[in-house]
N, C-alpha and C. Protein backbone atom coordinates (compact mmCIF):
# COMPACT_ATOMS: atom_id res chain seq x y z
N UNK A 1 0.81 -1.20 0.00
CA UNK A 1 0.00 0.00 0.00
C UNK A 1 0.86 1.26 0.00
N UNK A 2 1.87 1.34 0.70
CA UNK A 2 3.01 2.53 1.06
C UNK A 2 3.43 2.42 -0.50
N UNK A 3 3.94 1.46 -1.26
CA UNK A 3 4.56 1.89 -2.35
C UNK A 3 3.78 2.40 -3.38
N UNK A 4 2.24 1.95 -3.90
CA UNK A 4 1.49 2.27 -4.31
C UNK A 4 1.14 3.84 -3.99
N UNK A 5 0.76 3.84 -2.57
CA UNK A 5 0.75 5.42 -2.53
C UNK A 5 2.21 6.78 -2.87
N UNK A 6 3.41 5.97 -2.55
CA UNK A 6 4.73 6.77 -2.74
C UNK A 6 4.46 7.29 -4.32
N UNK A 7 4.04 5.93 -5.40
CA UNK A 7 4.15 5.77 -6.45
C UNK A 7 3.37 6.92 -7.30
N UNK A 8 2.02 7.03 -6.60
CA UNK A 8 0.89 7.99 -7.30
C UNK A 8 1.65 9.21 -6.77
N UNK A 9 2.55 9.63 -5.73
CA UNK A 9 2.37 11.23 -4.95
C UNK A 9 3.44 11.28 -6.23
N UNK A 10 4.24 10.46 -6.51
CA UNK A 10 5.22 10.99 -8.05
C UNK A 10 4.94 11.13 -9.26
N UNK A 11 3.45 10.95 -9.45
CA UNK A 11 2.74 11.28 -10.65
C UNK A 11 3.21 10.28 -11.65
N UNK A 12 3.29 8.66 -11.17
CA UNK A 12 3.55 7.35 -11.60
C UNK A 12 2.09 6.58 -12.25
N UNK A 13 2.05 6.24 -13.33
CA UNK A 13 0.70 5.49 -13.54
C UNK A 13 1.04 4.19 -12.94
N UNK A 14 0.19 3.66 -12.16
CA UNK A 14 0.47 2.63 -11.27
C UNK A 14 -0.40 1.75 -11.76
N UNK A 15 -0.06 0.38 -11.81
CA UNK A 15 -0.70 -0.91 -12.33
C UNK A 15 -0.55 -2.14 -10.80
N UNK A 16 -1.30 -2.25 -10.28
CA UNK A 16 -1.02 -2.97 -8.99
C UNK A 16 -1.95 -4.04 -9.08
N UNK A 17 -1.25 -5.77 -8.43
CA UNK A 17 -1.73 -6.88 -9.05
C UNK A 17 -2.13 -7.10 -7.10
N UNK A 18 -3.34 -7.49 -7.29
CA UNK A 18 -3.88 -8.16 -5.92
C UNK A 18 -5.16 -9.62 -6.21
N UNK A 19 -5.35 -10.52 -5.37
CA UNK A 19 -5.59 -11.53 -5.59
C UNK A 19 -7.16 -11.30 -5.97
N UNK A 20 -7.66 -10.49 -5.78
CA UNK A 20 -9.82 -10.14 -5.56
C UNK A 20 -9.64 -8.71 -6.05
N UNK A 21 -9.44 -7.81 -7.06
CA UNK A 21 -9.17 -6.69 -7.04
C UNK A 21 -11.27 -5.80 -6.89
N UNK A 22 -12.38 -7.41 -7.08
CA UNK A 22 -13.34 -7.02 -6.72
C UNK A 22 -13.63 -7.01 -5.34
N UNK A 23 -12.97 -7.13 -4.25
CA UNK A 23 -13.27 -7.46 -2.37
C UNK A 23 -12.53 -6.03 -2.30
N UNK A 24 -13.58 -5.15 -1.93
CA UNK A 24 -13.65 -3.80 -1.34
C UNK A 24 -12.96 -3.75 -0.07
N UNK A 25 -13.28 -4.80 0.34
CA UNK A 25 -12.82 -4.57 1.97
C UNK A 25 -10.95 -4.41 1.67
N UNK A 26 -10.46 -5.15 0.91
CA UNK A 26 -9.32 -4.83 0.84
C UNK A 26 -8.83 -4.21 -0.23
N UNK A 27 -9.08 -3.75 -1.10
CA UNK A 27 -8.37 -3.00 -2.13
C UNK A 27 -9.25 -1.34 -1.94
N UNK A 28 -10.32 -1.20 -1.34
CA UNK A 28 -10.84 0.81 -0.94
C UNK A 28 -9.48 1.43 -0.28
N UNK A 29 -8.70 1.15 0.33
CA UNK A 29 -7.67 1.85 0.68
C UNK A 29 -7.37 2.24 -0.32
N UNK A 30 -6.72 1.44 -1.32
CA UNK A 30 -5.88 1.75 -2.55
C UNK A 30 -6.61 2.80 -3.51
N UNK A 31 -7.86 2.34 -3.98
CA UNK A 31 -8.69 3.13 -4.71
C UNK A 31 -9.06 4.79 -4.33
N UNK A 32 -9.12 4.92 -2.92
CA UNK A 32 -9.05 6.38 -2.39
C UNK A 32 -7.94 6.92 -2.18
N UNK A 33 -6.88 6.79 -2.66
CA UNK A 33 -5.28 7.25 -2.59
C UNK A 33 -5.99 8.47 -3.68
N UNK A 34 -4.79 9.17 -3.18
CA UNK A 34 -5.27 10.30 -4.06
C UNK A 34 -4.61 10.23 -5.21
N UNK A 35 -4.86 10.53 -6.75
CA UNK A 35 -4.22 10.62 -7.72
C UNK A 35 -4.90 8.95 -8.58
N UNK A 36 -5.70 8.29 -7.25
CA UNK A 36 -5.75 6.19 -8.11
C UNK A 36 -6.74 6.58 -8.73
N UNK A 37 -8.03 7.46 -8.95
CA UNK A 37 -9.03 8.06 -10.00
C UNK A 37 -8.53 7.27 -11.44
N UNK A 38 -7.78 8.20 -11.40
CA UNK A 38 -6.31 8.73 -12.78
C UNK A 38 -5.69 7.97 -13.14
N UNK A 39 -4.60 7.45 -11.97
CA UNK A 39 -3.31 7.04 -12.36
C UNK A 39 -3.03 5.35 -11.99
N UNK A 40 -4.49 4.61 -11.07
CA UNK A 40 -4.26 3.31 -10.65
C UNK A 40 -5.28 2.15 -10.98
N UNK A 41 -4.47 1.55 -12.15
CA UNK A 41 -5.52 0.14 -12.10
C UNK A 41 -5.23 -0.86 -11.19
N UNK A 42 -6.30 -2.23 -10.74
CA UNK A 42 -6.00 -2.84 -10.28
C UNK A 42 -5.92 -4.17 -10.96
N UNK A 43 -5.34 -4.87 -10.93
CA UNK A 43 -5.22 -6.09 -11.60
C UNK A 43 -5.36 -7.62 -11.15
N UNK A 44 -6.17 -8.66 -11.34
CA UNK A 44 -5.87 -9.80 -10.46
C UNK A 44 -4.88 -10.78 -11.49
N UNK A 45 -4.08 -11.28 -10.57
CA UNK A 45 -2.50 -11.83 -10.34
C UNK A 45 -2.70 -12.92 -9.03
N UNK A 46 -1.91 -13.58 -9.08
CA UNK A 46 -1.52 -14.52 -8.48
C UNK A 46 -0.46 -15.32 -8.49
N UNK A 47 0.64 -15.07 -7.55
CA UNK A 47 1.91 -16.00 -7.05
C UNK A 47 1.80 -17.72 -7.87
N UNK A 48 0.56 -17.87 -7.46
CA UNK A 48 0.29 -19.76 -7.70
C UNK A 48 -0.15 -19.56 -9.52
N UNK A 49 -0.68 -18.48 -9.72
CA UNK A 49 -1.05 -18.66 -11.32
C UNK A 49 -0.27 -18.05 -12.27
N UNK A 50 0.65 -19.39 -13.17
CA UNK A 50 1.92 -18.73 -13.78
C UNK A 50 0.73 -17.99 -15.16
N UNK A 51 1.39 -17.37 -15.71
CA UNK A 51 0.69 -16.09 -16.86
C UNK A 51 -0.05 -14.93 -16.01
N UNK A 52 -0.46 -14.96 -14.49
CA UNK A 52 -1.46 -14.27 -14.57
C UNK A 52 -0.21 -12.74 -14.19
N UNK A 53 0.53 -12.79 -14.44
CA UNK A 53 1.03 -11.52 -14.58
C UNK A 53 1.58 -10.92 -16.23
N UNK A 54 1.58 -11.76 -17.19
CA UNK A 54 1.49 -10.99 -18.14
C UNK A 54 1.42 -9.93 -18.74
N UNK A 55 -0.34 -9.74 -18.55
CA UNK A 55 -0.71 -8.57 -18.67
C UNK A 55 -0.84 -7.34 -18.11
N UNK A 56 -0.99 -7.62 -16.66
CA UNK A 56 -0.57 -6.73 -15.67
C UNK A 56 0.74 -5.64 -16.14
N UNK A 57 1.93 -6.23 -16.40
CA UNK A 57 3.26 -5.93 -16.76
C UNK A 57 3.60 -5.61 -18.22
N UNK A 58 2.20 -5.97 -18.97
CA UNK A 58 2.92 -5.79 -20.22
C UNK A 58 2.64 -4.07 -20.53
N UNK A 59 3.98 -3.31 -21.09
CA UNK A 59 3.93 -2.16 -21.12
C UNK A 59 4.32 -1.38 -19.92
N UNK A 60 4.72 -1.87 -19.03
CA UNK A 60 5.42 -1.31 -17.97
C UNK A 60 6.74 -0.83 -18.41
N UNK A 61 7.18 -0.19 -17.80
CA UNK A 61 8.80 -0.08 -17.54
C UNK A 61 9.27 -0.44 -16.19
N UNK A 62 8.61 -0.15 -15.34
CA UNK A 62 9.27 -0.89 -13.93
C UNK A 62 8.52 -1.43 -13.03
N UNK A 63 9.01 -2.58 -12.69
CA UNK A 63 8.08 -3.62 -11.94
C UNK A 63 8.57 -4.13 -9.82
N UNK A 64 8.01 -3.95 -9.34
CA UNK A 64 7.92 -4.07 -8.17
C UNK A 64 7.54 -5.36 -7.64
N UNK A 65 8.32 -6.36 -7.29
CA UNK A 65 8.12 -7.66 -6.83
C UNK A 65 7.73 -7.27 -5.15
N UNK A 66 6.91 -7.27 -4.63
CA UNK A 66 6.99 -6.88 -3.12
C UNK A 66 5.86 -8.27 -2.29
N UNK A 67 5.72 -8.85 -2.88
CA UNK A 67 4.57 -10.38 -2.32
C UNK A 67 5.40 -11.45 -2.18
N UNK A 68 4.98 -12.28 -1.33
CA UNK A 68 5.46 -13.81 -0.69
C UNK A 68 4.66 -14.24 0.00
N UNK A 69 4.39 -15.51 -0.35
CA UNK A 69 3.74 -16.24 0.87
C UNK A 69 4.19 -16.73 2.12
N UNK A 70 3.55 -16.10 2.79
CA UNK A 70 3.97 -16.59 4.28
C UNK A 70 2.91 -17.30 5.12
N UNK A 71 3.62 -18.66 5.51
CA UNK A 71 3.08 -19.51 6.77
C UNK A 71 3.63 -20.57 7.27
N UNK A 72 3.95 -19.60 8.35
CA UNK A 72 5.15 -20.05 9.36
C UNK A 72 4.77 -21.38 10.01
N UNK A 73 3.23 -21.89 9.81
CA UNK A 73 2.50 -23.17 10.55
C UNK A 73 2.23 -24.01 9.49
N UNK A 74 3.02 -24.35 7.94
CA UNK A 74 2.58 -24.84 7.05
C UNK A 74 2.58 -26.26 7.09
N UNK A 75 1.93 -27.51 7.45
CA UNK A 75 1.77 -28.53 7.02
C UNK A 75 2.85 -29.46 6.20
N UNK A 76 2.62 -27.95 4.91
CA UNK A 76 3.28 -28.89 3.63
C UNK A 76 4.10 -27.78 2.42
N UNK A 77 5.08 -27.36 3.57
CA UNK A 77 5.78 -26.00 3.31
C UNK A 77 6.33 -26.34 2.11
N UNK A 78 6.92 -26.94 1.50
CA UNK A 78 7.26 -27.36 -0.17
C UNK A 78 6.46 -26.80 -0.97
N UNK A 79 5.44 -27.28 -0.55
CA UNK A 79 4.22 -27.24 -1.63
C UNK A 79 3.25 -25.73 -1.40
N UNK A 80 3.09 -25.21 0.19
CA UNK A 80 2.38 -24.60 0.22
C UNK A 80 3.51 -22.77 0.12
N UNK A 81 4.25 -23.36 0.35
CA UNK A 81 5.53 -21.39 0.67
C UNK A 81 6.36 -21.66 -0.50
N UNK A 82 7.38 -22.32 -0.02
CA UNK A 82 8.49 -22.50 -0.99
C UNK A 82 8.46 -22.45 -2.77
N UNK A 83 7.80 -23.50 -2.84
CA UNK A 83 7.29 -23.60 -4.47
C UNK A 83 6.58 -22.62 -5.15
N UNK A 84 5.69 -22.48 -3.92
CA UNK A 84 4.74 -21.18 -5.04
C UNK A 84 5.79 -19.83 -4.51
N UNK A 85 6.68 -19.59 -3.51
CA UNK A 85 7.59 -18.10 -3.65
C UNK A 85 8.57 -18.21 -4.84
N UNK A 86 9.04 -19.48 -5.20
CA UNK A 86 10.07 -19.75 -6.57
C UNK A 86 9.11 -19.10 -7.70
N UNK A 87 8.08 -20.09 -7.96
CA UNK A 87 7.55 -20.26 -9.42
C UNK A 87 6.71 -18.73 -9.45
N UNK A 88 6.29 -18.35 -7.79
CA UNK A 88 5.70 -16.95 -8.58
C UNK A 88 6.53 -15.68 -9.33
N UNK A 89 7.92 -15.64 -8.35
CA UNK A 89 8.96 -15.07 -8.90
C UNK A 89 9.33 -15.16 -10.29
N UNK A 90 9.47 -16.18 -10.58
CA UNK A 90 10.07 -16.61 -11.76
C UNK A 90 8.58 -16.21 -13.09
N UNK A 91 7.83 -16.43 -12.17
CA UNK A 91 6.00 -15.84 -13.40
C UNK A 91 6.08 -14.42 -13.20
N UNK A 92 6.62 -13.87 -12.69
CA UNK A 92 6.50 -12.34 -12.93
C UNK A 92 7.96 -12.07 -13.72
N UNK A 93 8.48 -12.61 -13.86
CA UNK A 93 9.97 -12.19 -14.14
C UNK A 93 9.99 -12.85 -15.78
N UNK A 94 9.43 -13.77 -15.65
CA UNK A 94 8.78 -14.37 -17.32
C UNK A 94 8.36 -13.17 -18.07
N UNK A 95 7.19 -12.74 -17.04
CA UNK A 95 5.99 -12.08 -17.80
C UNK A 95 7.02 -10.56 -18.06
N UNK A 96 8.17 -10.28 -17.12
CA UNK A 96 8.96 -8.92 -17.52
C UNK A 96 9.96 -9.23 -18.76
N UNK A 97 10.31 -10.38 -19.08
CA UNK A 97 11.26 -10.79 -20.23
C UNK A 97 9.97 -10.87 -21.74
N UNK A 98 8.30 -11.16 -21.06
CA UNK A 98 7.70 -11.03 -22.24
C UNK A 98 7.46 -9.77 -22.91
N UNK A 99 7.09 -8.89 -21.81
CA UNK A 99 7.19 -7.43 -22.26
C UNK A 99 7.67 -6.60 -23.15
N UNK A 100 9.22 -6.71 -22.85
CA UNK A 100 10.06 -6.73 -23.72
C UNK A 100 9.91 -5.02 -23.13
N UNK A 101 9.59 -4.34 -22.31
CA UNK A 101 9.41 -2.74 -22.15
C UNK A 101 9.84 -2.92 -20.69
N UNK A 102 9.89 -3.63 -19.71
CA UNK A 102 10.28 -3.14 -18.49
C UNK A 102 12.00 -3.08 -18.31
N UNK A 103 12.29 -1.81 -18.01
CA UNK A 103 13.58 -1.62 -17.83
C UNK A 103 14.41 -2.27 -16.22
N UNK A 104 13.66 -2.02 -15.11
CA UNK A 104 14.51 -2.36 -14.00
C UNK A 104 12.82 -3.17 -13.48
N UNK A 105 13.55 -4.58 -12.71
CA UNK A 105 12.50 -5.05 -11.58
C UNK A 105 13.41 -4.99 -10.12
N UNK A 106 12.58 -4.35 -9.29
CA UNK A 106 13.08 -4.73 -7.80
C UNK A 106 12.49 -5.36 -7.35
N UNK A 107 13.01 -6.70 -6.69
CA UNK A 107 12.62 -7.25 -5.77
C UNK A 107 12.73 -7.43 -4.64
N UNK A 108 12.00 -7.35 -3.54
CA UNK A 108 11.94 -7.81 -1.95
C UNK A 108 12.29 -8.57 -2.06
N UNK A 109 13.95 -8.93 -1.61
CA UNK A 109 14.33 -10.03 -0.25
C UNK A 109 14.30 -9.96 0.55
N UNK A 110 14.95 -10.68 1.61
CA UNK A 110 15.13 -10.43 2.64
C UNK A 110 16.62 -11.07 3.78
N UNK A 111 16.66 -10.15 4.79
CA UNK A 111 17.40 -10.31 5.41
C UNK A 111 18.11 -12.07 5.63
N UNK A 112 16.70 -12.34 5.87
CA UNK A 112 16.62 -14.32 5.53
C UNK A 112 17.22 -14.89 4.73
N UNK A 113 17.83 -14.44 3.60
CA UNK A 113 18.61 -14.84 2.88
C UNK A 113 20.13 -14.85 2.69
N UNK A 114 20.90 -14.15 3.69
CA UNK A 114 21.82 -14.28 3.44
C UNK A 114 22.33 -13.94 5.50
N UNK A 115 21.58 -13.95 5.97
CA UNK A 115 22.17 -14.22 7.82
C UNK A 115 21.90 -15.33 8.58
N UNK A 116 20.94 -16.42 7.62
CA UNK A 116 20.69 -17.00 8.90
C UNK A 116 21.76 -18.65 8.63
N UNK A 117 22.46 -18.31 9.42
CA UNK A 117 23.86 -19.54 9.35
C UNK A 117 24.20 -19.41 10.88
N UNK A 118 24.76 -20.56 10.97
CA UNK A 118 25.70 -20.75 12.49
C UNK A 118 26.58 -19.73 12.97
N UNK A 119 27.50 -18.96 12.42
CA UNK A 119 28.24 -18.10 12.89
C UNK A 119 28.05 -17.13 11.92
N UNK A 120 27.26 -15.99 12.26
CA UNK A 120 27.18 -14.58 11.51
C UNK A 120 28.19 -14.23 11.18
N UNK A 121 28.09 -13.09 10.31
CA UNK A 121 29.43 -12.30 10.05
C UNK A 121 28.94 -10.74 10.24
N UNK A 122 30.17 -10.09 10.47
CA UNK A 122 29.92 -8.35 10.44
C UNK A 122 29.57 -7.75 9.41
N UNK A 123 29.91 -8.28 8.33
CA UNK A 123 29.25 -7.91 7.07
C UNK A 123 28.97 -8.83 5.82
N UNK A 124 28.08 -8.56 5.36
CA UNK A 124 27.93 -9.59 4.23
C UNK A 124 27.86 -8.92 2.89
N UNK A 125 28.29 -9.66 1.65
CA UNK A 125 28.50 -9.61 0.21
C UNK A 125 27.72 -9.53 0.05
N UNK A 126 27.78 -9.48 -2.04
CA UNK A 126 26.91 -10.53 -2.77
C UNK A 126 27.08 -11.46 -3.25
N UNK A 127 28.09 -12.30 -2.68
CA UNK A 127 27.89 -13.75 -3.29
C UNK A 127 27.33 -14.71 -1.71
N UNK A 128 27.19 -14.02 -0.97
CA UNK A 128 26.90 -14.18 1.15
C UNK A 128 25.74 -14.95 0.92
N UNK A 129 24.78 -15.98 1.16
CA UNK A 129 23.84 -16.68 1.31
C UNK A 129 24.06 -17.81 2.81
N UNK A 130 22.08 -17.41 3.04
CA UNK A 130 22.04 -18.54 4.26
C UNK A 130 22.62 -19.73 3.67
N UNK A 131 23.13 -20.33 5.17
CA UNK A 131 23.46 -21.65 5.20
C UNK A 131 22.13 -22.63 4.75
N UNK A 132 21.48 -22.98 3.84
CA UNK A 132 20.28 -23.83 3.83
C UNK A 132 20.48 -25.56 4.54
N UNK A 133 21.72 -26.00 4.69
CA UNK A 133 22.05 -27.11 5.77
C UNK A 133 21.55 -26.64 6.48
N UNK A 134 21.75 -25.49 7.29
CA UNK A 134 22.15 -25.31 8.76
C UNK A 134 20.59 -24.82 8.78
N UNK A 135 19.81 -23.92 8.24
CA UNK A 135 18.21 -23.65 8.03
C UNK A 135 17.48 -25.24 8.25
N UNK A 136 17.74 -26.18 7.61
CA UNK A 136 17.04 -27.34 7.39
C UNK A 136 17.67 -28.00 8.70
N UNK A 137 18.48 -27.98 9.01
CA UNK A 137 18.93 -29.02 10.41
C UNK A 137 18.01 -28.39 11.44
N UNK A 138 18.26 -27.12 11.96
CA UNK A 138 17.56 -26.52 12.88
C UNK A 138 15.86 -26.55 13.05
N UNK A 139 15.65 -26.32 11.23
CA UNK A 139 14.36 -25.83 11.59
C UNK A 139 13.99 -24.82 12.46
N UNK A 140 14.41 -23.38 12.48
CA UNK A 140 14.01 -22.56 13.70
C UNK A 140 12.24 -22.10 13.04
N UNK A 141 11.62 -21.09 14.26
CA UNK A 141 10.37 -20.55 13.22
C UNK A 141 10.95 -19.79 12.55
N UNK A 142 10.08 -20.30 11.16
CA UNK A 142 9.89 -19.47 9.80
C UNK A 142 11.11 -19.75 9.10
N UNK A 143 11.76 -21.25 9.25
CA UNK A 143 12.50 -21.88 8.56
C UNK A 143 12.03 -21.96 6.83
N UNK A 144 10.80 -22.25 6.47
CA UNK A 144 10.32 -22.78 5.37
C UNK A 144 10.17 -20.63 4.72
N UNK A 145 10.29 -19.67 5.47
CA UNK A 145 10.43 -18.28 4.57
C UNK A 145 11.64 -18.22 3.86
N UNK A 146 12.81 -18.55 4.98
CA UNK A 146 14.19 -18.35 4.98
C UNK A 146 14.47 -19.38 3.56
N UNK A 147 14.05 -20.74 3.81
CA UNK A 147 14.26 -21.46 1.96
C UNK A 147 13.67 -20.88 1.19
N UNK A 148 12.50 -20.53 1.08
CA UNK A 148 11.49 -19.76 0.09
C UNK A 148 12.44 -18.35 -0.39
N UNK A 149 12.70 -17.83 0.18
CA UNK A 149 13.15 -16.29 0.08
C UNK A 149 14.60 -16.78 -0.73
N UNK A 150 15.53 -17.40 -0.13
CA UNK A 150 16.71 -17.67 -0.84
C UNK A 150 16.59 -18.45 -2.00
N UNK A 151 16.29 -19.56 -2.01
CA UNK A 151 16.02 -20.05 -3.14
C UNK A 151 14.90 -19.29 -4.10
N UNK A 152 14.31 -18.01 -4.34
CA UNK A 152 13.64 -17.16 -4.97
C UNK A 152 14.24 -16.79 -5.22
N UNK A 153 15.47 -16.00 -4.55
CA UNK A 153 16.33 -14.91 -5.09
C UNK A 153 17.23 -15.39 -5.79
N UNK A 154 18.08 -16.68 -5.32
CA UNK A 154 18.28 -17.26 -6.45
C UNK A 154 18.27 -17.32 -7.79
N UNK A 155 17.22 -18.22 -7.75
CA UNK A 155 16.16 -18.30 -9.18
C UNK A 155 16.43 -16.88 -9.98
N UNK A 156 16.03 -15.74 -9.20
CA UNK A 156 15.97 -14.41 -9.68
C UNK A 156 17.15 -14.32 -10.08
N UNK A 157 18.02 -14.06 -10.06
CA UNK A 157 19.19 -13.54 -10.52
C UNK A 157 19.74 -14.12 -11.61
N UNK A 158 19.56 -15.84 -11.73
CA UNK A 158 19.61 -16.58 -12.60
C UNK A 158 19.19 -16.11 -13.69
N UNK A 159 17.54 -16.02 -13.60
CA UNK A 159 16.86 -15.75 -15.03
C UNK A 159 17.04 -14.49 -15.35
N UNK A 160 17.34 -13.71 -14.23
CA UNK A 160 17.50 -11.89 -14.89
C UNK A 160 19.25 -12.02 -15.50
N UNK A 161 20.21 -13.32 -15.33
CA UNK A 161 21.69 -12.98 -16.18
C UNK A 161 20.77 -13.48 -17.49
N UNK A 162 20.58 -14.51 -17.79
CA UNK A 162 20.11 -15.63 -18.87
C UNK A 162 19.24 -14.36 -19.71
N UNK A 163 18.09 -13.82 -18.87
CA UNK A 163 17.13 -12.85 -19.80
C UNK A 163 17.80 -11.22 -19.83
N UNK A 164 18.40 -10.66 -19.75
CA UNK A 164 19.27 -9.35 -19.55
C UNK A 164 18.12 -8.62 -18.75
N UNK A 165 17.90 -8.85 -17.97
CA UNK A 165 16.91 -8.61 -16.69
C UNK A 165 17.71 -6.98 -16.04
N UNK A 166 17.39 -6.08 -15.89
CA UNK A 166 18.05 -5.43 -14.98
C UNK A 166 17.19 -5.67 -13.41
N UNK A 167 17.67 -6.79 -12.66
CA UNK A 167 16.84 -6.85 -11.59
C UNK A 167 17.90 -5.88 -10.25
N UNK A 168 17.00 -5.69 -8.83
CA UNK A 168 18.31 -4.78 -7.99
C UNK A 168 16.95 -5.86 -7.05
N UNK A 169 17.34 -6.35 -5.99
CA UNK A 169 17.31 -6.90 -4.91
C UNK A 169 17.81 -6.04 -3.45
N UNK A 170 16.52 -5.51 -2.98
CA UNK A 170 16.43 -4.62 -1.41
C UNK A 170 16.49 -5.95 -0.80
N UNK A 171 17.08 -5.59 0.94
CA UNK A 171 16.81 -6.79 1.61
C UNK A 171 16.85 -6.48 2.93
N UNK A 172 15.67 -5.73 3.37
CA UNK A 172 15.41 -5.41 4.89
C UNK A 172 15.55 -6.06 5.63
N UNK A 173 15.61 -6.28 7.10
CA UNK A 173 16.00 -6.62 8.09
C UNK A 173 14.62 -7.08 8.50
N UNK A 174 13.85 -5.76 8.45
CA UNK A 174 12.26 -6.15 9.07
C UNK A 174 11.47 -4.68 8.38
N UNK A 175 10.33 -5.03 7.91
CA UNK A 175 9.70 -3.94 7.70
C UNK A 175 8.76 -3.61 8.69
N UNK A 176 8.47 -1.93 9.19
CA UNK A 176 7.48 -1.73 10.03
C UNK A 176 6.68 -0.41 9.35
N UNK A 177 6.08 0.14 9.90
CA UNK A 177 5.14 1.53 9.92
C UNK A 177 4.18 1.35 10.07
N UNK A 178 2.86 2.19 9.87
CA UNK A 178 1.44 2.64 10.21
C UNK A 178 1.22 1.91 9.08
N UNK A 179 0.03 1.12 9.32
CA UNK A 179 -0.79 0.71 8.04
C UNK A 179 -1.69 1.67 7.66
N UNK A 180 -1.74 2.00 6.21
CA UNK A 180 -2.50 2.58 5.43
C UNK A 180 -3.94 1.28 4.93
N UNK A 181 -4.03 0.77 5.09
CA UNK A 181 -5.31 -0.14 4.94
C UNK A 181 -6.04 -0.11 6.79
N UNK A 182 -7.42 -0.31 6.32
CA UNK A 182 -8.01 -0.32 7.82
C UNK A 182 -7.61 -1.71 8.95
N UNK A 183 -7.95 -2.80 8.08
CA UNK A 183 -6.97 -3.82 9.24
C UNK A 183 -5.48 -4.28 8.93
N UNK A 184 -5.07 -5.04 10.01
CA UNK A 184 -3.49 -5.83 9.63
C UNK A 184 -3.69 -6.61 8.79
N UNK A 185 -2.49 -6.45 7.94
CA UNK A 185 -2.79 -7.54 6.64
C UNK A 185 -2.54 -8.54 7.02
N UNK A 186 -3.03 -9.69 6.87
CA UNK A 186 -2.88 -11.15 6.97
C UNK A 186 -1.30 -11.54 7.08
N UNK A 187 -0.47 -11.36 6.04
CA UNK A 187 0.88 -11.94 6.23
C UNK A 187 1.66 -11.39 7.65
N UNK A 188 1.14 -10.20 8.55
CA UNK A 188 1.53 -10.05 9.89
C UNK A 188 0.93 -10.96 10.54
N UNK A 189 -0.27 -11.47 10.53
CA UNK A 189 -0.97 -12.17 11.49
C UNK A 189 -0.14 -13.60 11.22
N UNK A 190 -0.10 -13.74 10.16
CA UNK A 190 0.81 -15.63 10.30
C UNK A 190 2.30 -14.89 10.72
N UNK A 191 2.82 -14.03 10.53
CA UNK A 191 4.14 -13.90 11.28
C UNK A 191 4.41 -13.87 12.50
């Protein structure tokens, strides 16, 4: 929601992909931003549905990866986090090599990807990645983000050398602030 709104106060035509872009209850925040009249469609997309970003993206120039699934209580974390954080990555990053018009994608990583090992370091690279042994032996909570997230970014970097991708990878520590939507979004509540 914060980037969406940053996006319109810069006089950005904004194309933003959410799962129900018809469920009011969660997308009226977005729609009353000032400038979304004008400047904001909404689009339905989905992580689990490869193509459904296509069109969303086609004709963009810059694309904003900022979604992951998170659930830290998953059953059948392969199948339910991991797999669909790879393959959705890799379906939006498709759909930016189909385009053939988006110049830079950023994507959200995260900190999870390159600290969580047995003995930290004071600083880390870019070639620095979690230990995924030492993730999988432990199992601490939110083991199955920490594979999801690295093995995404991964993937990412891969297909953005192979496709001349200009991708740039942020990788916060933790994100916080005031929510601009009326309740907590779901992915805080499973965190």
């Amino acid at each position: 929601s914060w980037l969406v709104m940053r996006l319109l106060e810069r006089g950005y035509t904004v194309r933003a992909t959410v799962r129900d872009p018809g469920n009011m209850k969660k997308v009226k925040h977005l729609l009353d931003l000032p400038q979304a009249k004008t400047h904001l469609t909404l689009w339905k997309a989905d992580l689990a549905d490869a193509g459904s970003f296509d069109e969303p993206i086609h004709g963009c120039t810059g694309v904003f990866h900022v979604a992951t699934p998170m659930d830290f209580e998953s059953k059948d974390p392969e199948n339910e986090v991991i797999k669909p954080t790879v393959e959705g990555v890799l379906s939006i990053m498709r759909a930016c090599a189909k385009a053939k018009t988006v110049r830079r994608l950023v994507f959200t990583s995260s900190a999870g990807t390159l600290d969580v090992q047995e003995h930290r370091k004071p600083v880390y690279y870019d070639d620095d990645w979690s230990d995924m042994d030492f993730v999988l032996a432990k199992k601490m909570t939110g083991w199955m983000y920490f594979v999801s997230k690295t093995l995404a970014e991964k993937a990412a970097w891969k297909f953005a050398e192979e496709n001349n991708i200009d991708l740039i990878s942020i990788i916060p520590s933790l994100v916080v602030g005031p929510f601009i939507m009326p309740s907590m979004p779901p992915s805080l509540i499973t965190a």
